[in-house]
Protein backbone atom coordinates (compact mmCIF):
# COMPACT_ATOMS: atom_id res chain seq x y z
CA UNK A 1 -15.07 -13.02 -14.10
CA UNK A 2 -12.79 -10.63 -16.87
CA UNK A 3 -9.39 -10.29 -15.16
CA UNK A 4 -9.12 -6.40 -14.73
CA UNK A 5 -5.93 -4.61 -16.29
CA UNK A 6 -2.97 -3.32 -13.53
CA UNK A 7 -3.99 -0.10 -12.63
CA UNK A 8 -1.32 2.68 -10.66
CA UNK A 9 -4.79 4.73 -9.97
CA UNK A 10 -5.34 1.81 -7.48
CA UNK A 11 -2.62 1.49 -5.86
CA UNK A 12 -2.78 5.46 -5.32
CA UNK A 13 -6.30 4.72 -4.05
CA UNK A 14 -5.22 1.78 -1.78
CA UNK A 15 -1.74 4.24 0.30
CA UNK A 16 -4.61 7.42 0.34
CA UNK A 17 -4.64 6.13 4.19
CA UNK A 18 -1.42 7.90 3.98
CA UNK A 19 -2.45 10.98 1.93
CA UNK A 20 -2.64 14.53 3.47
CA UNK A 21 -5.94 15.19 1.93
CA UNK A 22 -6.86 12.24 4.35
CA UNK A 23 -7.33 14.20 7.16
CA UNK A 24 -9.98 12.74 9.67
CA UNK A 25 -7.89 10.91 12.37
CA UNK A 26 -4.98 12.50 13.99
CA UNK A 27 -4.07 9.37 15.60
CA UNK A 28 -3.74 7.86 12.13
CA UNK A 29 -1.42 10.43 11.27
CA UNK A 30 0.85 10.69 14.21
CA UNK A 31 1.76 6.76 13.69
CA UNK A 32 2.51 7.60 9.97
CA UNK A 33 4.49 10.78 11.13
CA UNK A 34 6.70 9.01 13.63
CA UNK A 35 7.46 5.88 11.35
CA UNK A 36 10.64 5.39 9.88
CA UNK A 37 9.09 4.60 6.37
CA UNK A 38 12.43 3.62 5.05
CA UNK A 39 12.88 1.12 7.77
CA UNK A 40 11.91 -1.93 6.73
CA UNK A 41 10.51 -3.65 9.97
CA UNK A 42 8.61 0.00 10.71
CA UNK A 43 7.12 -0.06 7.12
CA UNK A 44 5.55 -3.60 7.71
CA UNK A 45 4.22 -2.68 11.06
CA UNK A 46 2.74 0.82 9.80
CA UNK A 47 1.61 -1.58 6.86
CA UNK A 48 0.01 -4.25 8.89
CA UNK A 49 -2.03 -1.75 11.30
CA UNK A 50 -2.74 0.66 8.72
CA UNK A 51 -3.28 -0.64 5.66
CA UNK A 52 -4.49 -3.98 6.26
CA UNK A 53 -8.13 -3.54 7.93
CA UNK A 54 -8.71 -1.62 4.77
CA UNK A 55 -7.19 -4.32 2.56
CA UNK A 56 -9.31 -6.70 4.41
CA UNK A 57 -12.59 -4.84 3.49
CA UNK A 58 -12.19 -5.26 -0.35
CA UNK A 59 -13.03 -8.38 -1.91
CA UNK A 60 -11.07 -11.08 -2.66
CA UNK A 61 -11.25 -10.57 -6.30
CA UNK A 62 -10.31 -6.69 -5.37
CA UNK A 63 -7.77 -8.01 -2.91
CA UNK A 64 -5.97 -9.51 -6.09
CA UNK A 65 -6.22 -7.22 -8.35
CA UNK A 66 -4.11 -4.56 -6.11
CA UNK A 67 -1.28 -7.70 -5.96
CA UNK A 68 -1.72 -7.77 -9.69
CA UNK A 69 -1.44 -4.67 -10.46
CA UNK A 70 1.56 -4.18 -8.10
CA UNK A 71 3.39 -7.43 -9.51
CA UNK A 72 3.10 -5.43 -12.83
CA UNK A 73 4.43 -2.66 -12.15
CA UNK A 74 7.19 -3.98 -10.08
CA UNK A 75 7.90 -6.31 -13.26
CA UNK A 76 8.19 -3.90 -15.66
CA UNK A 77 10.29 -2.23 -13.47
CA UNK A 78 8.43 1.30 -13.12
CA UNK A 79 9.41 3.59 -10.80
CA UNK A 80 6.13 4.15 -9.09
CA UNK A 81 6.50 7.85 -9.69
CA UNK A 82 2.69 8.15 -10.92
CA UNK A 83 1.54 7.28 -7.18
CA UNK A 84 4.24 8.85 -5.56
CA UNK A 85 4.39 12.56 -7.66
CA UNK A 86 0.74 13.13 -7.10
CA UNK A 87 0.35 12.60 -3.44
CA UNK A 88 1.38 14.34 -0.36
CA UNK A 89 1.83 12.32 2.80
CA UNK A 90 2.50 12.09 6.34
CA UNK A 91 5.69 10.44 6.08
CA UNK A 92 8.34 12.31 8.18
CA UNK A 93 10.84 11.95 5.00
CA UNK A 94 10.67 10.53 1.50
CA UNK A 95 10.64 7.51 0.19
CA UNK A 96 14.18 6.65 -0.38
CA UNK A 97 13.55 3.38 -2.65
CA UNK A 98 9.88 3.53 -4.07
CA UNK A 99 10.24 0.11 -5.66
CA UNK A 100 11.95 -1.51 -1.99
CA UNK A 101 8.79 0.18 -0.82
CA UNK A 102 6.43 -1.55 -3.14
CA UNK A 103 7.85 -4.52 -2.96
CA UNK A 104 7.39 -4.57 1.06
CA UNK A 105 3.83 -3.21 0.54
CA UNK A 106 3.18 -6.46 -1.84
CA UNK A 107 4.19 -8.91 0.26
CA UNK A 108 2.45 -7.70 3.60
CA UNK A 109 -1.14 -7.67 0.57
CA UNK A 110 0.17 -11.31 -0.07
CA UNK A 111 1.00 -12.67 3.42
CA UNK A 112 -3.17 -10.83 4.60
CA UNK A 113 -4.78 -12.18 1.19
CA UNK A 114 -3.60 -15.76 2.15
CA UNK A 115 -4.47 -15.02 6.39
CA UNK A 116 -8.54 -13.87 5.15
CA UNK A 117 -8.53 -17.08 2.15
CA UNK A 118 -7.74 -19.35 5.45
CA UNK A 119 -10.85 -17.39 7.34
CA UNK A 120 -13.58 -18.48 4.47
């Protein structure tokens, strides 16, 4: 299989669960209203309910390429400002630290990746 290039356009894609234009469950978006997204023990739980059934659905091979492309990005220390300018969330406040963010984001896609490798 060709290893695909780090894209930002899918890591957009993948946090559109927390998008405004996403707007068909208001259950969905009162969790992401009332989380303290610069918490770091909220932002894993809002991260492990929300984001990883969707992770989960992807396969494997798409399951890495969102840690690739995030490991990028995070190594060439960008600013994440291309998924982060373009899209309006539900988030009660801003992102204070959109790398801290990422970072948290990457592990929680590590620590499911290796839970559904141990389920095949």
């Amino acid at each position: 299989m060709k290893t695909k290039l780090p894209s930002m356009s899918i890591i957009r894609g993948l946090l559109f669960t927390y998008d405004i234009e996403n707007t068909d469950d208001l259950e969905r978006e009162k969790i992401i209203s009332s989380t303290n997204i610069n918490n770091d023990e909220e932002l894993v739980k809002l991260f492990d309910e929300l984001t990883k059934p969707e992770f989960l659905f992807y396969t494997r091979n798409e399951q890495v390429w969102f840690i690739d492309s995030i490991s990028h990005f995070l190594t060439i220390d960008d600013n994440f400002d291309a998924v982060f300018k373009t899209m309006s969330t539900y988030f009660s406040a801003p992102v204070t630290d959109q790398k801290k963010f990422m970072q948290i984001l990457l592990s929680c896609l590590k620590n499911h990746h290796n839970e559904s490798n141990l389920n095949f």
